[in-house]
C-alpha atoms as a PDB file:
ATOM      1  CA  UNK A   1     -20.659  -9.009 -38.339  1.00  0.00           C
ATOM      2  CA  UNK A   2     -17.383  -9.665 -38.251  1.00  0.00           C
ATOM      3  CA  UNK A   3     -14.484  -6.824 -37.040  1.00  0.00           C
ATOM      4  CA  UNK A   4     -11.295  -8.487 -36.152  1.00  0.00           C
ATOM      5  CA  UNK A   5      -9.885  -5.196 -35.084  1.00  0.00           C
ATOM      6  CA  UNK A   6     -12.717  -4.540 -32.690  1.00  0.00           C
ATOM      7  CA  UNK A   7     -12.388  -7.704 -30.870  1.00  0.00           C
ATOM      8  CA  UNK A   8      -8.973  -8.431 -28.511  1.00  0.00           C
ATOM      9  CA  UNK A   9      -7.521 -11.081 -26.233  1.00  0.00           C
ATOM     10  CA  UNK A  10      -7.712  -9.052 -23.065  1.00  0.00           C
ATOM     11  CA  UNK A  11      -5.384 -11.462 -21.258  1.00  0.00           C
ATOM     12  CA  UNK A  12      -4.303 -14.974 -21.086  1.00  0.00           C
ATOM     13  CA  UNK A  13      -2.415 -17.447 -19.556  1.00  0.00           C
ATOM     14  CA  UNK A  14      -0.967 -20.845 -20.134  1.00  0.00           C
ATOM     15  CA  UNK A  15      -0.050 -23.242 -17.218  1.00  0.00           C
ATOM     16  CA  UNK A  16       0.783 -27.037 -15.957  1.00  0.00           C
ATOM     17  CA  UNK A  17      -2.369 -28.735 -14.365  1.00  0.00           C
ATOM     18  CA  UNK A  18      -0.944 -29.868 -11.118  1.00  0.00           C
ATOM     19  CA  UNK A  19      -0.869 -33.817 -10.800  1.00  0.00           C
ATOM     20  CA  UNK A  20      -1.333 -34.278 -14.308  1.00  0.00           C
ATOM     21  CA  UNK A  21       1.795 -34.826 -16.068  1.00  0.00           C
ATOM     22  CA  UNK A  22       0.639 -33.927 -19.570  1.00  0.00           C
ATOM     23  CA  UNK A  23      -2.311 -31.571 -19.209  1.00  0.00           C
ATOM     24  CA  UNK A  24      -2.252 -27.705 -19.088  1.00  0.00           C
ATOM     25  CA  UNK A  25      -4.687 -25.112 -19.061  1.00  0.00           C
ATOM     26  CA  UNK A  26      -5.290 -22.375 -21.242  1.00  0.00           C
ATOM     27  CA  UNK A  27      -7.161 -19.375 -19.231  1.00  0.00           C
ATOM     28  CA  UNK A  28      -8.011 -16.440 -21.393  1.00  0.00           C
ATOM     29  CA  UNK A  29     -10.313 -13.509 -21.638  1.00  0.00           C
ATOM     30  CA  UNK A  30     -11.607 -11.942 -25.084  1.00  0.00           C
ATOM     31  CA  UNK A  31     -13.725  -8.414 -25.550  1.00  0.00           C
ATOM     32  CA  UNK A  32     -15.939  -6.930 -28.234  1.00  0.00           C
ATOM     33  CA  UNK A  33     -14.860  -3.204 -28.340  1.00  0.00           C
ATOM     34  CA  UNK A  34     -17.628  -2.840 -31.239  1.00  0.00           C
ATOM     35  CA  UNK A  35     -20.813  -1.144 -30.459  1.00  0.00           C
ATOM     36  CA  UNK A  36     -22.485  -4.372 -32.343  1.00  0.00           C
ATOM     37  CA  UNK A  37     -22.353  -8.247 -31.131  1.00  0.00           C
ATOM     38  CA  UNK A  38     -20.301  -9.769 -33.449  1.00  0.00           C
ATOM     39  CA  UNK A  39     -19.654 -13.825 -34.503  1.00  0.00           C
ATOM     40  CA  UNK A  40     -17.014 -15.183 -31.692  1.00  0.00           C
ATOM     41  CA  UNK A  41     -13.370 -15.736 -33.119  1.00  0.00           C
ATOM     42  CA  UNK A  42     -11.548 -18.851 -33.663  1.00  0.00           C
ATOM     43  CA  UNK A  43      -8.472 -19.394 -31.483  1.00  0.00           C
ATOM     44  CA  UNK A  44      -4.826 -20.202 -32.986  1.00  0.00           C
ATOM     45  CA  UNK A  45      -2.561 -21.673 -30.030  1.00  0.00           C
ATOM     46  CA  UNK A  46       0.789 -22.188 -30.712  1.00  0.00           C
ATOM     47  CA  UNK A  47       2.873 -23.744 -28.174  1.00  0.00           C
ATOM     48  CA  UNK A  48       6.848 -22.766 -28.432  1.00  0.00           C
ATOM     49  CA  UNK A  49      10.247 -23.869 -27.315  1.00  0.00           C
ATOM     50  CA  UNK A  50      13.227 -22.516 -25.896  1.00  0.00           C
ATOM     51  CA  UNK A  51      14.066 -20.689 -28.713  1.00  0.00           C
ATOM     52  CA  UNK A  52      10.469 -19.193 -29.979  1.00  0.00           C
ATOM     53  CA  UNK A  53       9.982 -21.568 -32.325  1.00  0.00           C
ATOM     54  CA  UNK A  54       6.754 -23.705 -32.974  1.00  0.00           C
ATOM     55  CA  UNK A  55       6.047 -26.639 -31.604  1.00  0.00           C
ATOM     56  CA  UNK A  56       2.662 -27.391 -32.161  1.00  0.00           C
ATOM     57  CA  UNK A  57      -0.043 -25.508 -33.445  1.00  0.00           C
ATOM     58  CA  UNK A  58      -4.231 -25.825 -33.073  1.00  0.00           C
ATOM     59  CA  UNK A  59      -7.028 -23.919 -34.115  1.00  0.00           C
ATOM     60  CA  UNK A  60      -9.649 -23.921 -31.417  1.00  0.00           C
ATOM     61  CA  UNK A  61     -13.137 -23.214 -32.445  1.00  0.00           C
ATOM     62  CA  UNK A  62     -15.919 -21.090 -30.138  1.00  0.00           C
ATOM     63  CA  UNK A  63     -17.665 -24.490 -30.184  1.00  0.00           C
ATOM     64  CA  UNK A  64     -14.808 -26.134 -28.397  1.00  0.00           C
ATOM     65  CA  UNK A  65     -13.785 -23.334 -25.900  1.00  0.00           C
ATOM     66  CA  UNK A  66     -16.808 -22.137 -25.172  1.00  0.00           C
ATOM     67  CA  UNK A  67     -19.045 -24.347 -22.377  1.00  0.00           C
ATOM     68  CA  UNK A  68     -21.574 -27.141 -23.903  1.00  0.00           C
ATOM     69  CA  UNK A  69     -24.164 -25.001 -21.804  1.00  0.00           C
ATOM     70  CA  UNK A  70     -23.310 -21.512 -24.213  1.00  0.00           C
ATOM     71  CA  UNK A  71     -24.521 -23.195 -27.312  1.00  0.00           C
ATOM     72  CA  UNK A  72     -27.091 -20.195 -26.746  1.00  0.00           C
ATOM     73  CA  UNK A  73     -24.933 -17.589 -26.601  1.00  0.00           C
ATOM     74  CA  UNK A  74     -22.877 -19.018 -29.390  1.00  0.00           C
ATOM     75  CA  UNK A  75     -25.580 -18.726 -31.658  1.00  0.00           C
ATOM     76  CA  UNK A  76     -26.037 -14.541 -30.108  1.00  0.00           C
ATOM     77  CA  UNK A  77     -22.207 -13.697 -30.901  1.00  0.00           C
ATOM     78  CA  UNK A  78     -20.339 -11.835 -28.073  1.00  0.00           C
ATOM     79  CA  UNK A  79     -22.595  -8.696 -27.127  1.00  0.00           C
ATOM     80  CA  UNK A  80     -21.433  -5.335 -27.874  1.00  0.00           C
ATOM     81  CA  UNK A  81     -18.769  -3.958 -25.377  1.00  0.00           C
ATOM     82  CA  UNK A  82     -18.502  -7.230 -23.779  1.00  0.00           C
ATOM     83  CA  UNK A  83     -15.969  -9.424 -22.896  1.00  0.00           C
ATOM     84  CA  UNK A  84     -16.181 -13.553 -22.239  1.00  0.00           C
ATOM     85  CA  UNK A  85     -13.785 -15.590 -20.690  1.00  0.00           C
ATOM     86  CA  UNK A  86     -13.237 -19.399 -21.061  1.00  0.00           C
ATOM     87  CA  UNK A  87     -10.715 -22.113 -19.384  1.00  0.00           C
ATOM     88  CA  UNK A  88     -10.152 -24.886 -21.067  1.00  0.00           C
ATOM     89  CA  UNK A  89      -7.930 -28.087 -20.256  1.00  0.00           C
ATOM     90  CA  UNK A  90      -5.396 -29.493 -23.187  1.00  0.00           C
ATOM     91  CA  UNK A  91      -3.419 -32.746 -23.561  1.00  0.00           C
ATOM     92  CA  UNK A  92       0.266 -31.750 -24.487  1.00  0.00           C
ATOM     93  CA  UNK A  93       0.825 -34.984 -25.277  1.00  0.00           C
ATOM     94  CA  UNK A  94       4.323 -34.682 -23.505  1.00  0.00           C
ATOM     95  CA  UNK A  95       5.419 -31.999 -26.135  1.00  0.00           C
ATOM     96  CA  UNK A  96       8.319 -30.160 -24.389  1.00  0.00           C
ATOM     97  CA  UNK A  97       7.274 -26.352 -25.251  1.00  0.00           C
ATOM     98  CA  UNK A  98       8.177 -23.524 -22.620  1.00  0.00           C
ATOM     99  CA  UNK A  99       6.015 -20.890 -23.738  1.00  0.00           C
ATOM    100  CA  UNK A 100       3.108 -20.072 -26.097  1.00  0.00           C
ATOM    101  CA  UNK A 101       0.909 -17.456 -28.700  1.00  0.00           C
ATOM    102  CA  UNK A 102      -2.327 -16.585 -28.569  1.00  0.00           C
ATOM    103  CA  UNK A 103      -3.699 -15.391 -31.983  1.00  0.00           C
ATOM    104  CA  UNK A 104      -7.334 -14.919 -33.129  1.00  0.00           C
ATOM    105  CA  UNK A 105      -9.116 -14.688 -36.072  1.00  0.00           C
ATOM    106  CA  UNK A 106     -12.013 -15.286 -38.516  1.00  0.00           C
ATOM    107  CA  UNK A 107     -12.149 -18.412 -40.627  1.00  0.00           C
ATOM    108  CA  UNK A 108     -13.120 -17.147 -44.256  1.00  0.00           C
END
């Protein structure tokens, strides 16, 4: 099953990895407010400049943000009620963007 409006980015957060130059970190947390498990979303990050606009953009799959070890739990979905949260490092490449969007959603 698949109900983008039962599923949410609880919170997240975008920051410099310290001592390396070009890397940062996306943290974020997403919950299932369905009373079924349902398919994990794909991730759209958008990093942003000064003045809001795009920079770069990348999809991130649940294969890519979640652990190797949750292949598992990929497979299950993200139980009902339930929330899952992920870290995952990105090369920036040196792309100069001050601030970011976090948008999810389900491929077609």
């Amino acid at each position: 099953p698949r109900r983008p409006d039962l599923v949410g980015i609880e919170s997240s957060d975008l920051q410099a990895l310290p001592g390396a130059e070009s890397v940062i970190v996306l943290n974020a947390v997403i919950r299932n407010r369905a009373p079924f498990p349902q398919q994990y979303p794909s991730l759209e990050l958008t990093l942003t400049d000064d003045a809001d606009r795009p920079v770069v953009r990348r999809v991130l799959t649940p294969a890519e943000y979640l652990a190797p070890a949750d292949a598992e739990v990929l497979s299950q979905g993200l139980p009902a009620g339930a929330e899952t949260s992920f870290r995952m490092n990105l090369d920036a490449g040196g792309l100069r963007a001050t601030g970011y969007r976090l948008y999810l959603f389900f491929p077609q």
